[in-house]
C-alpha atoms as a PDB file:
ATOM      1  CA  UNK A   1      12.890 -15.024  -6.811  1.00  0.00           C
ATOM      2  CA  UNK A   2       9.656 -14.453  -4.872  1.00  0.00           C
ATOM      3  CA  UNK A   3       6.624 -12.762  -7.545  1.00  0.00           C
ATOM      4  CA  UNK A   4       6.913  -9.978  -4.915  1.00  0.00           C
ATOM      5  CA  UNK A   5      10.679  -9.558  -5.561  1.00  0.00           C
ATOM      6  CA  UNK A   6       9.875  -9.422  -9.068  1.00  0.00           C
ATOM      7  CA  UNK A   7       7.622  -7.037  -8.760  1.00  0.00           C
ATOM      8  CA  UNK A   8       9.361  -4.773  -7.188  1.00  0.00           C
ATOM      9  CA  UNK A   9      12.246  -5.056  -9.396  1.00  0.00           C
ATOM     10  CA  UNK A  10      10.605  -4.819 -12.470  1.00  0.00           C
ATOM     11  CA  UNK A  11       7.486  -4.209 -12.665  1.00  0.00           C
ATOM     12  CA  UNK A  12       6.088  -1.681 -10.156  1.00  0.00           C
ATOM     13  CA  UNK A  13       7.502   1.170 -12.663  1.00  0.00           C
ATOM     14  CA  UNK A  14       5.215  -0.443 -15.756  1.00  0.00           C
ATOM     15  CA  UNK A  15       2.142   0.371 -14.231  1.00  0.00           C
ATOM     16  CA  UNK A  16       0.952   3.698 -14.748  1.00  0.00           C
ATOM     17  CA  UNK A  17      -0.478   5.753 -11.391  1.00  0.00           C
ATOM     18  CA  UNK A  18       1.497   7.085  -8.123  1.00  0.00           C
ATOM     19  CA  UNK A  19       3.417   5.554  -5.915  1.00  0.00           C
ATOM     20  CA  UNK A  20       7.578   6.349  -5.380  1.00  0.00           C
ATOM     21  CA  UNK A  21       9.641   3.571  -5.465  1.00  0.00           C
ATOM     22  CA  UNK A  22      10.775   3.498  -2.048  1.00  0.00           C
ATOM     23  CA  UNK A  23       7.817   3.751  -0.810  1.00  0.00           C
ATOM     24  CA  UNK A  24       6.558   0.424  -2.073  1.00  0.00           C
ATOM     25  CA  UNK A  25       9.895  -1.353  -0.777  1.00  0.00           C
ATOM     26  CA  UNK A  26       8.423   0.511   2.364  1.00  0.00           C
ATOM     27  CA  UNK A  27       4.883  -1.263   2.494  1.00  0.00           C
ATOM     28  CA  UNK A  28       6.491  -4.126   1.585  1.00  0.00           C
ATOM     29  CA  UNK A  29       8.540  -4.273   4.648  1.00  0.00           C
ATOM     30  CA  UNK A  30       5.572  -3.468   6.860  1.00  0.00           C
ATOM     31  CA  UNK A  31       3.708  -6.707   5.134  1.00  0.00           C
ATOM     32  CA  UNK A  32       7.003  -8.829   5.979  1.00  0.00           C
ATOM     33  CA  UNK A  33       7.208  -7.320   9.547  1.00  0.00           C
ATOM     34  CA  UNK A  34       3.634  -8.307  10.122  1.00  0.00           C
ATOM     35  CA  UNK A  35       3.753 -12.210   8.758  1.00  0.00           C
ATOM     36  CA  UNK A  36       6.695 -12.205  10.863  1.00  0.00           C
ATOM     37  CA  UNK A  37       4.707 -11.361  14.212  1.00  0.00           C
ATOM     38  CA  UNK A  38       1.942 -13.479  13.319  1.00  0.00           C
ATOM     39  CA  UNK A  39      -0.626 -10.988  12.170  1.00  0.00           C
ATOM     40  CA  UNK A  40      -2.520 -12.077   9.403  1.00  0.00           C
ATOM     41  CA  UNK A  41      -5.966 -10.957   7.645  1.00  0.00           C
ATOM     42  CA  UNK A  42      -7.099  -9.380   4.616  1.00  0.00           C
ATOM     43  CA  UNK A  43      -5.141  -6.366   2.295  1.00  0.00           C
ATOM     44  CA  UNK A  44      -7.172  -4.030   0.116  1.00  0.00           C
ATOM     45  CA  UNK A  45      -7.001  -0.592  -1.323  1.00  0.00           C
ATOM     46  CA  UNK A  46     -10.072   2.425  -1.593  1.00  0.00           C
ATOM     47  CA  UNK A  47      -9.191   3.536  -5.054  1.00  0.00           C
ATOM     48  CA  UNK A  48      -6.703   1.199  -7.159  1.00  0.00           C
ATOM     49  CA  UNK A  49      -6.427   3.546 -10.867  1.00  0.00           C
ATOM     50  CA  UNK A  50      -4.387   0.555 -12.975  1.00  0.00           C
ATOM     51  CA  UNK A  51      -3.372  -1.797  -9.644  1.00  0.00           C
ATOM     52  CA  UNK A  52       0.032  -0.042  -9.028  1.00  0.00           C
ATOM     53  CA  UNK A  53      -0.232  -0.450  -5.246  1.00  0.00           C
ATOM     54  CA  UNK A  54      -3.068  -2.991  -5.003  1.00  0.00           C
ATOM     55  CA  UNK A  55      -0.480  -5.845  -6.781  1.00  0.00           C
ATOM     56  CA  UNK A  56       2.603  -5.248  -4.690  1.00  0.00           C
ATOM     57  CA  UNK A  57      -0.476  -6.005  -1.594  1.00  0.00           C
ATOM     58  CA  UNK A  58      -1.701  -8.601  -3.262  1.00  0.00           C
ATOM     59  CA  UNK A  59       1.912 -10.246  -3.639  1.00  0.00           C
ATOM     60  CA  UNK A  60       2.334  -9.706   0.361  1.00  0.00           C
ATOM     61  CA  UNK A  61      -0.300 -11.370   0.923  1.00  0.00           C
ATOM     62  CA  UNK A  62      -0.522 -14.967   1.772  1.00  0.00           C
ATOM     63  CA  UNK A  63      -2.502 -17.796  -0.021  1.00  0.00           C
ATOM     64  CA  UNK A  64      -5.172 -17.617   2.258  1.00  0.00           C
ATOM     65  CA  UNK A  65      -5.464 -14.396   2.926  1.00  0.00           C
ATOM     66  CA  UNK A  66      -7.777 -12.630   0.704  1.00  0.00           C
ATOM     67  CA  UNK A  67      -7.824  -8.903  -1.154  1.00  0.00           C
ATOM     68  CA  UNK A  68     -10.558  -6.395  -2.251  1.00  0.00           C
ATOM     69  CA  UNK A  69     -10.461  -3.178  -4.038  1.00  0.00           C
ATOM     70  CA  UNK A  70     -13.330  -0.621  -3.892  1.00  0.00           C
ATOM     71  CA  UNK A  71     -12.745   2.274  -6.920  1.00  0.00           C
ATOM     72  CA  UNK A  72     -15.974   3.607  -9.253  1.00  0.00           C
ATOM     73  CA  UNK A  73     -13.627   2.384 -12.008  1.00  0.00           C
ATOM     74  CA  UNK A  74     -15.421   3.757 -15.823  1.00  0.00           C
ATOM     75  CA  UNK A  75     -18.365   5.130 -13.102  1.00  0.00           C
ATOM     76  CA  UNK A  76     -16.088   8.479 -13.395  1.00  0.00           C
ATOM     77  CA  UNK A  77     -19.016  10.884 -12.519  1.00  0.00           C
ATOM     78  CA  UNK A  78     -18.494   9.583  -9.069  1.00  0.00           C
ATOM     79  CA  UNK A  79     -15.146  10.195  -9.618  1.00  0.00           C
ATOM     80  CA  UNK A  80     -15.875  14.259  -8.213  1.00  0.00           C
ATOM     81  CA  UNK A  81     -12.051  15.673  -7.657  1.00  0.00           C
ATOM     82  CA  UNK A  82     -10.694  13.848 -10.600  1.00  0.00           C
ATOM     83  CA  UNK A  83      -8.522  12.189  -8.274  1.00  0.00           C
ATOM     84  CA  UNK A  84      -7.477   9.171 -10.653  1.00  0.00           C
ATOM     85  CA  UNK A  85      -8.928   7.361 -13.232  1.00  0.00           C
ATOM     86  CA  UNK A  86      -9.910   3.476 -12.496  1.00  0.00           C
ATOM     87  CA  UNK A  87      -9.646   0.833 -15.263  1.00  0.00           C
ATOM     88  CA  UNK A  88     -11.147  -2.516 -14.150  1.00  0.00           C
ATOM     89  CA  UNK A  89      -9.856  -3.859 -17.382  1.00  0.00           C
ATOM     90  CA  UNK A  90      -6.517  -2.991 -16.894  1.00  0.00           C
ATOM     91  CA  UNK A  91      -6.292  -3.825 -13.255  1.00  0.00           C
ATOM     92  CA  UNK A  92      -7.463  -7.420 -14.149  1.00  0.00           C
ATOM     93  CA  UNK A  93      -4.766  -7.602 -17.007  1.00  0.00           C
ATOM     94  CA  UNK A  94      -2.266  -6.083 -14.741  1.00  0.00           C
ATOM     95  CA  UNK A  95      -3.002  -8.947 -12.000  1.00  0.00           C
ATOM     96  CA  UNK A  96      -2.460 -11.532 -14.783  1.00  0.00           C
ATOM     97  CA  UNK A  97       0.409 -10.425 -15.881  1.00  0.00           C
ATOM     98  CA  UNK A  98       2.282  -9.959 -12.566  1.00  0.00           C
ATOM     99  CA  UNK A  99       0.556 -11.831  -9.847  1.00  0.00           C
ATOM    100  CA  UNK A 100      -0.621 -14.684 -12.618  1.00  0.00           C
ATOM    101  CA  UNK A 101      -4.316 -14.715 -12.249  1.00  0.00           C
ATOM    102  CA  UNK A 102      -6.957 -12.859 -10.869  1.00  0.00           C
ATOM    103  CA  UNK A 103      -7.754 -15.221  -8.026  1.00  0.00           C
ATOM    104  CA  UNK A 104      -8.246 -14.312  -4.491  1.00  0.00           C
ATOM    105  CA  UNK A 105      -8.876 -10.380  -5.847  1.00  0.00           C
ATOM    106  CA  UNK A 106     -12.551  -9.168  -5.028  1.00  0.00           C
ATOM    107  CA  UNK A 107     -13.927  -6.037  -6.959  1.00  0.00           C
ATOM    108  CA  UNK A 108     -16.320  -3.873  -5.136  1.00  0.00           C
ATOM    109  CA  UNK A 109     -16.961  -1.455  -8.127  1.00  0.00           C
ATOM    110  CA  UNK A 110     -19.349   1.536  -6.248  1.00  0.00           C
ATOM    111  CA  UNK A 111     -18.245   4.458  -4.804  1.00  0.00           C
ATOM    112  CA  UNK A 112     -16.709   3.775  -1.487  1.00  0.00           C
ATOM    113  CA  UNK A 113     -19.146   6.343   0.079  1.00  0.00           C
ATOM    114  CA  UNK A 114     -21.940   3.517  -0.027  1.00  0.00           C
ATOM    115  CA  UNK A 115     -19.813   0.521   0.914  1.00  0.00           C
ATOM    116  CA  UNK A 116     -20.523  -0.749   3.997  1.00  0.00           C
ATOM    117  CA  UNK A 117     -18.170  -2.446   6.484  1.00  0.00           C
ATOM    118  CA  UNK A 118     -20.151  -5.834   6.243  1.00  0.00           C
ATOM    119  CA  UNK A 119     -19.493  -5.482   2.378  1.00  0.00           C
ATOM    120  CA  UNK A 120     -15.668  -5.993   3.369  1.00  0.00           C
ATOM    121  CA  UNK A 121     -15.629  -8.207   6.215  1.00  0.00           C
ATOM    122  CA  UNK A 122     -17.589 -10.453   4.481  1.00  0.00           C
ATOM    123  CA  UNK A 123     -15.393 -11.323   1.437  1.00  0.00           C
ATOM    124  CA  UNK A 124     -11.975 -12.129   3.623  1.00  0.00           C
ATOM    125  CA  UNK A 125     -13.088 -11.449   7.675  1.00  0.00           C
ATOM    126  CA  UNK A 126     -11.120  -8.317   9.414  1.00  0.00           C
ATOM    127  CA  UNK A 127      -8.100  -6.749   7.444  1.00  0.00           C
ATOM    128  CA  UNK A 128      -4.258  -6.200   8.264  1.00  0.00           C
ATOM    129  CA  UNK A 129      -3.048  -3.818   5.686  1.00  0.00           C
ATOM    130  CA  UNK A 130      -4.731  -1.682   3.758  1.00  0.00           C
ATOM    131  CA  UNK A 131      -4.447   1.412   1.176  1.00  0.00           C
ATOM    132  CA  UNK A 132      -6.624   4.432   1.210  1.00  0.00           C
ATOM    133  CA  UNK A 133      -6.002   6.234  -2.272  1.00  0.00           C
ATOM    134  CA  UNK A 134      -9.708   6.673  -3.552  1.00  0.00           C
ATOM    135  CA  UNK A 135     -11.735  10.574  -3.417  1.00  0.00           C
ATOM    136  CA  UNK A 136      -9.347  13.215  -2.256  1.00  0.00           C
ATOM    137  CA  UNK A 137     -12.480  15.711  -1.162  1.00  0.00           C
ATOM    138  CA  UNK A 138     -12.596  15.903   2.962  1.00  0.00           C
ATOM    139  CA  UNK A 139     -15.954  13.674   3.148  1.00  0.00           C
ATOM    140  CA  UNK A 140     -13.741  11.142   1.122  1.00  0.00           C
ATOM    141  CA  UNK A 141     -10.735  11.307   3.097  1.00  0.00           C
ATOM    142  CA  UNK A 142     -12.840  11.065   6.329  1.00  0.00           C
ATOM    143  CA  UNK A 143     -15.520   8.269   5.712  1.00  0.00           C
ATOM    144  CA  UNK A 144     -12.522   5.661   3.706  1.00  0.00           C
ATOM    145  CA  UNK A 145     -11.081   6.482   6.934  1.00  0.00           C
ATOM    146  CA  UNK A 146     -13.597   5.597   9.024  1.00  0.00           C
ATOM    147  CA  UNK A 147     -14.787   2.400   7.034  1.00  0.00           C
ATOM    148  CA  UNK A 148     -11.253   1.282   7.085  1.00  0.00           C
ATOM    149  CA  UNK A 149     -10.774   1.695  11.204  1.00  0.00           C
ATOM    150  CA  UNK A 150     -14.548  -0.776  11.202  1.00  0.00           C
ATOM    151  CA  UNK A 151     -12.933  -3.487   9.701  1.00  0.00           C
ATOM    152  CA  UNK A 152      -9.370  -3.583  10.857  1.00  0.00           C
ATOM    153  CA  UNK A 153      -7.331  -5.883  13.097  1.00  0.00           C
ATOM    154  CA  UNK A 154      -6.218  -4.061  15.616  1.00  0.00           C
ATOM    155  CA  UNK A 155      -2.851  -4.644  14.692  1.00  0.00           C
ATOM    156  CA  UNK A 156      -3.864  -3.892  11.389  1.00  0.00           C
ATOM    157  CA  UNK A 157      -2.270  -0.546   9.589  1.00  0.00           C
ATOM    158  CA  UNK A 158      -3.452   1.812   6.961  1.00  0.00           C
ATOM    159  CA  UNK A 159      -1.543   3.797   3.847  1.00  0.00           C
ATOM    160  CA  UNK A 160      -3.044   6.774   3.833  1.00  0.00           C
ATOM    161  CA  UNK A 161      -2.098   8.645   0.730  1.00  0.00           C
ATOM    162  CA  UNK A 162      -1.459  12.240  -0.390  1.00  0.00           C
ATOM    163  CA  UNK A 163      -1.641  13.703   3.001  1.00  0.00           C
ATOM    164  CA  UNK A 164       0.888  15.899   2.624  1.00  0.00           C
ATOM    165  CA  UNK A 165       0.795  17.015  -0.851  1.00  0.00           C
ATOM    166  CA  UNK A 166      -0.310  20.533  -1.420  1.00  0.00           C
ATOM    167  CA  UNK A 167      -2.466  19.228  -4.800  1.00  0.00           C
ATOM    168  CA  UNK A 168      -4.742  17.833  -2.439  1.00  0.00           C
ATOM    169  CA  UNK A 169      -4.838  19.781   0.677  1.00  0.00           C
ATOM    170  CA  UNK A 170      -8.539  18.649   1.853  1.00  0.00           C
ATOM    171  CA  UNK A 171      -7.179  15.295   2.301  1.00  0.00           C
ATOM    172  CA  UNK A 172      -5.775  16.341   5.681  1.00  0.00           C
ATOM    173  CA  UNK A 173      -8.562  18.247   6.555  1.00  0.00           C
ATOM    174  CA  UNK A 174     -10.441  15.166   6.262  1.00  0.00           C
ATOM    175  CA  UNK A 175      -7.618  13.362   8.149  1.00  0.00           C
ATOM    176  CA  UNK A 176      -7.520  15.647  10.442  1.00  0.00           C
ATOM    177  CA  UNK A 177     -11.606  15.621  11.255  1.00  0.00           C
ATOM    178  CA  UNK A 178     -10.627  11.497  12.236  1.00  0.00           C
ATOM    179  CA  UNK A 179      -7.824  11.585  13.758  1.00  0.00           C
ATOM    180  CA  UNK A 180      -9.096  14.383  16.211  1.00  0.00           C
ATOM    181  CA  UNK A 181     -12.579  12.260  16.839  1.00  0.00           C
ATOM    182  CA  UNK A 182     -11.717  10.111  20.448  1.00  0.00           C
ATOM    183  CA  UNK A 183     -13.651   7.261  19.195  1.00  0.00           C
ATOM    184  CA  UNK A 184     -11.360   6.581  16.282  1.00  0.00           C
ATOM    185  CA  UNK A 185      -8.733   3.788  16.736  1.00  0.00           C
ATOM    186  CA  UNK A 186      -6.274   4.750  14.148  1.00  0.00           C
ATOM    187  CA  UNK A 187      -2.848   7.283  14.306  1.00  0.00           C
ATOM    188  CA  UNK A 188       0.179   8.083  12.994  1.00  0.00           C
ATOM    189  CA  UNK A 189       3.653   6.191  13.347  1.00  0.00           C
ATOM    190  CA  UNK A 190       5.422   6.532  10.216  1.00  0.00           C
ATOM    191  CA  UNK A 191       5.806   9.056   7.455  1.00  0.00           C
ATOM    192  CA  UNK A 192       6.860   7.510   3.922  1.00  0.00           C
ATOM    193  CA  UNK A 193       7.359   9.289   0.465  1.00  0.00           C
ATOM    194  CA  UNK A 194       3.482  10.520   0.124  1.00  0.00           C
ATOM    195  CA  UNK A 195       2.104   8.254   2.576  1.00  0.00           C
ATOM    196  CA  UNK A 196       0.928   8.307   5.906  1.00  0.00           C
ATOM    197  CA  UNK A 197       1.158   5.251   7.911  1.00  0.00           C
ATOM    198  CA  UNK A 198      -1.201   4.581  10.557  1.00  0.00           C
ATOM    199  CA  UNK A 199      -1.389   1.945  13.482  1.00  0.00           C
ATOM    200  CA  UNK A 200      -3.499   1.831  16.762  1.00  0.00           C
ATOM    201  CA  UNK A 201      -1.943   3.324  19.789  1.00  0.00           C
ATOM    202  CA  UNK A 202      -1.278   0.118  21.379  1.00  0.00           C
ATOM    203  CA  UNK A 203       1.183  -1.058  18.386  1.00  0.00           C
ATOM    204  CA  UNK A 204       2.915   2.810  17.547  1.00  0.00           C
ATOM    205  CA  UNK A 205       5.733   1.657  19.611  1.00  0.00           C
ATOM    206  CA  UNK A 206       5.557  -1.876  17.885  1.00  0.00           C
ATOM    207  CA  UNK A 207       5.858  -1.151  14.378  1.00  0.00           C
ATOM    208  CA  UNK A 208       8.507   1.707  15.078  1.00  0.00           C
ATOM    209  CA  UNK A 209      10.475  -1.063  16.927  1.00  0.00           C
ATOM    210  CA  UNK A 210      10.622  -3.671  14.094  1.00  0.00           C
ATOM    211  CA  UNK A 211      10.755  -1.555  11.391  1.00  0.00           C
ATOM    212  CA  UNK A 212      13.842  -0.318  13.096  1.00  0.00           C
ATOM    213  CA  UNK A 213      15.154  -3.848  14.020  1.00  0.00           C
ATOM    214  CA  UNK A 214      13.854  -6.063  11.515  1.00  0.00           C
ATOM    215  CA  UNK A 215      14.000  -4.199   8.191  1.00  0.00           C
ATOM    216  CA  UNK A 216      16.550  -1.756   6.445  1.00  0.00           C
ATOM    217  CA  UNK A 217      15.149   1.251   6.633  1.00  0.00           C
ATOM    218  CA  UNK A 218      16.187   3.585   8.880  1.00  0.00           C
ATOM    219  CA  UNK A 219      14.094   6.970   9.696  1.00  0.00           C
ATOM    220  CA  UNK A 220      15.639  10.424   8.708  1.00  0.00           C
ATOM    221  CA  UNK A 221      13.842  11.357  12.503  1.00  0.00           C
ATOM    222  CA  UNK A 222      11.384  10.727  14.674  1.00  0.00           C
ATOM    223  CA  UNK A 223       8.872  13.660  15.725  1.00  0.00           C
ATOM    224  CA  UNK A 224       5.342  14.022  17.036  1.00  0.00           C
ATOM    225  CA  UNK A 225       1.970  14.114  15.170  1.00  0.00           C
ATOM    226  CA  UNK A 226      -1.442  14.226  17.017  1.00  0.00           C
ATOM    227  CA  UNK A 227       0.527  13.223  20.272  1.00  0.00           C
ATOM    228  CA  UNK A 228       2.139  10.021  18.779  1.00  0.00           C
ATOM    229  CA  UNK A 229       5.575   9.240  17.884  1.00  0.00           C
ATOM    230  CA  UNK A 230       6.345   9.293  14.301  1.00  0.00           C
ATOM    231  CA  UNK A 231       9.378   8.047  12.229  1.00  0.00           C
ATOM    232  CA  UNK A 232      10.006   9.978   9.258  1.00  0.00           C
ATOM    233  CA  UNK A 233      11.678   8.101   6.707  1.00  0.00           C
ATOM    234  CA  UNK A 234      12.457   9.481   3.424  1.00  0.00           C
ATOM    235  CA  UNK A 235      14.254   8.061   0.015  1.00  0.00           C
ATOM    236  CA  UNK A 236      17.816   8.737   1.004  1.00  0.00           C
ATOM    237  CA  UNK A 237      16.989   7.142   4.901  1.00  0.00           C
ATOM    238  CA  UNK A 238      16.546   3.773   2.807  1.00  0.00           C
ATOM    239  CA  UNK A 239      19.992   1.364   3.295  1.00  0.00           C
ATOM    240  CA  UNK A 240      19.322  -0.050   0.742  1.00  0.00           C
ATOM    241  CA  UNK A 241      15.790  -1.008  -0.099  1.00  0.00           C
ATOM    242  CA  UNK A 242      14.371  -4.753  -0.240  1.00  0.00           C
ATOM    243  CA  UNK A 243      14.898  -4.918  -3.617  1.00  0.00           C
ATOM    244  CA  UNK A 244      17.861  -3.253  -3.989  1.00  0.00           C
ATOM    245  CA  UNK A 245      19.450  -5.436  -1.544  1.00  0.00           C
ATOM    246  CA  UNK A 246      17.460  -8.540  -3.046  1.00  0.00           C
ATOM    247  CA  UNK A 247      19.093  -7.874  -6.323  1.00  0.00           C
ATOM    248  CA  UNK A 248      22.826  -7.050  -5.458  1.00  0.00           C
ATOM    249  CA  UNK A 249      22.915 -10.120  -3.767  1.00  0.00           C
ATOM    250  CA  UNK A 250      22.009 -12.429  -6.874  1.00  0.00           C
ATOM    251  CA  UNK A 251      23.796  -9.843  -8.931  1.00  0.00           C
ATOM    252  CA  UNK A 252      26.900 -10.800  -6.383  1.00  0.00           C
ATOM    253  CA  UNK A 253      26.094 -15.037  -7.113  1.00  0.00           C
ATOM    254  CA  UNK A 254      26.854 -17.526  -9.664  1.00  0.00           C
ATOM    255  CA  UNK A 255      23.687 -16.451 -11.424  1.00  0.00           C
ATOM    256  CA  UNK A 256      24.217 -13.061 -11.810  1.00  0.00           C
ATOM    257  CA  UNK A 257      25.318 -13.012 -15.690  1.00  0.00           C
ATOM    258  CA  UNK A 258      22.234 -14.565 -16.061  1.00  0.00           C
ATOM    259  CA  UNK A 259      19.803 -12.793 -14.003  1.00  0.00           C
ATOM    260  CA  UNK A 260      21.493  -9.510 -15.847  1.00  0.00           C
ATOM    261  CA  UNK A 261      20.772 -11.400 -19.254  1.00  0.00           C
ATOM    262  CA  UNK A 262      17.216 -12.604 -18.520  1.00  0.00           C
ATOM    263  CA  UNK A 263      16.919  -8.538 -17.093  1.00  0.00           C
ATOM    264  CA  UNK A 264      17.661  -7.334 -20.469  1.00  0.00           C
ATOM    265  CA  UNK A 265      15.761  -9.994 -22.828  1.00  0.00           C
ATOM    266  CA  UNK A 266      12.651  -9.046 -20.489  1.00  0.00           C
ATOM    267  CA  UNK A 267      12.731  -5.168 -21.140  1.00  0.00           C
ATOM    268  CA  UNK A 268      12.858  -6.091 -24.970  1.00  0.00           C
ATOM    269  CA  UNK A 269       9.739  -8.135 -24.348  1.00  0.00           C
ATOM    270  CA  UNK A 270       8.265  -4.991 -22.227  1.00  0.00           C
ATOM    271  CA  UNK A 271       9.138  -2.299 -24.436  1.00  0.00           C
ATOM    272  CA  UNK A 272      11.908  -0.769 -23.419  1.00  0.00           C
ATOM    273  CA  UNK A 273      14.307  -2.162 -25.558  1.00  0.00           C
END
């Protein structure tokens, strides 16, 4: 079973933050999608609280392909809306324990305000996937926006979260501010549970193609958001998710009283008894 698999299975409900279940097997699938079509380059997230997101990217990510988080971790003052509470001690023991080491992680610990996009490019070159989590204030929302669209691929995609939820409404007014600015690259193609997925006009159609073709999740509908096409997929939309499907089919093998029994013995280990 691939770490990632693992992962998903077991331990993306351990670590404490926000992120829904499907989701993940969502991002997931976009990571897959992309290897598949030959895009590769750095994954990172702007504002990784304990790592819950942050590991499943830096299990999609290749060997040589390298991954940064910027968060003001125990620097909370920075920390203006509240919005999550960074741990750079528990993100490193959370890396250890489910991606094995810490190695090929880079930790820009500042406000992501001051981080320049030389500051990124420099640790891994241009990036394919990344997360945008950090200050939910407008300014925040904009500028992690706007460093993000400096250093992508242009096939590259961004998770923008909390767009939609009404305890942080100026995150779409931040949004909003980019994604109405003509020199911006980035828009919308995909709507997940609390995510926003964003791709550059030239690949909307792409992604909505393979996701469609190439992965098991199927959108609920597709409508229209700042005059792109957008799939909407939501939990119930999902048939069935990666892991879901990764784990009925071992549960269906030879090795399935086993993989039940090592299940159980690890949940004793974890906690859960």
């Amino acid at each position: 079973m691939r770490q990632l698999d693992r992962y998903l299975l077991f331990g993306v409900r351990r670590i404490d933050g926000w992120l829904h279940p499907d989701t993940a097997e969502f991002i997931a699938a976009i990571s897959d999608v992309q290897h598949r079509a030959g895009h590769h380059g750095a994954v990172g997230e702007i504002g990784v609280h304990h790592g819950k997101l942050f590991i499943l990217l830096r299990l999609a990510a290749d060997s040589d392909e390298q991954a940064f988080v910027i968060d003001v971790f125990e620097n909370q003052v920075l920390n203006v809306d509240g919005s999550g509470h960074g741990d750079q001690k528990i993100l490193q023991d959370n890396l250890i324990r489910w991606c094995g080491s810490t190695a090929g992680v880079s930790i820009i610990a500042k406000s992501s305000l001051i981080v320049a996009p030389a500051d990124i490019i420099s640790i891994g070159g241009k990036v394919r996937l990344a997360s945008i989590d950090g200050g939910h204030t407008a300014e925040c929302a904009y500028s992690d926006l706007k460093l993000i669209d400096a250093v992508m691929h242009d096939y590259g995609i961004i998770a923008l979260d909390d767009y939609f939820n009404e305890d942080w409404p100026d995150v779409s007014t931040g949004a909003a501010r980019y994604l109405l600015e003509s020199d911006t690259r980035f828009r919308p193609f995909a709507v997940a549970p609390n995510k926003l997925f964003l791709a550059t006009e030239e690949f909307n159609d792409f992604y909505r193609a393979k996701l469609a073709s190439e992965t098991p999740f199927k959108a609920a509908k597709t409508s229209e958001m700042f005059g792109m096409k957008v799939d909407v997929f939501r939990g119930a939309h999902v048939a069935p998710p990666v892991g879901t499907f990764v784990l009925q089919t071992l549960r269906a093998s030879a090795i399935g009283p086993y993989l039940l029994a090592a299940k159980g013995l690890l949940n004793q280990r974890l906690g859960r008894g």
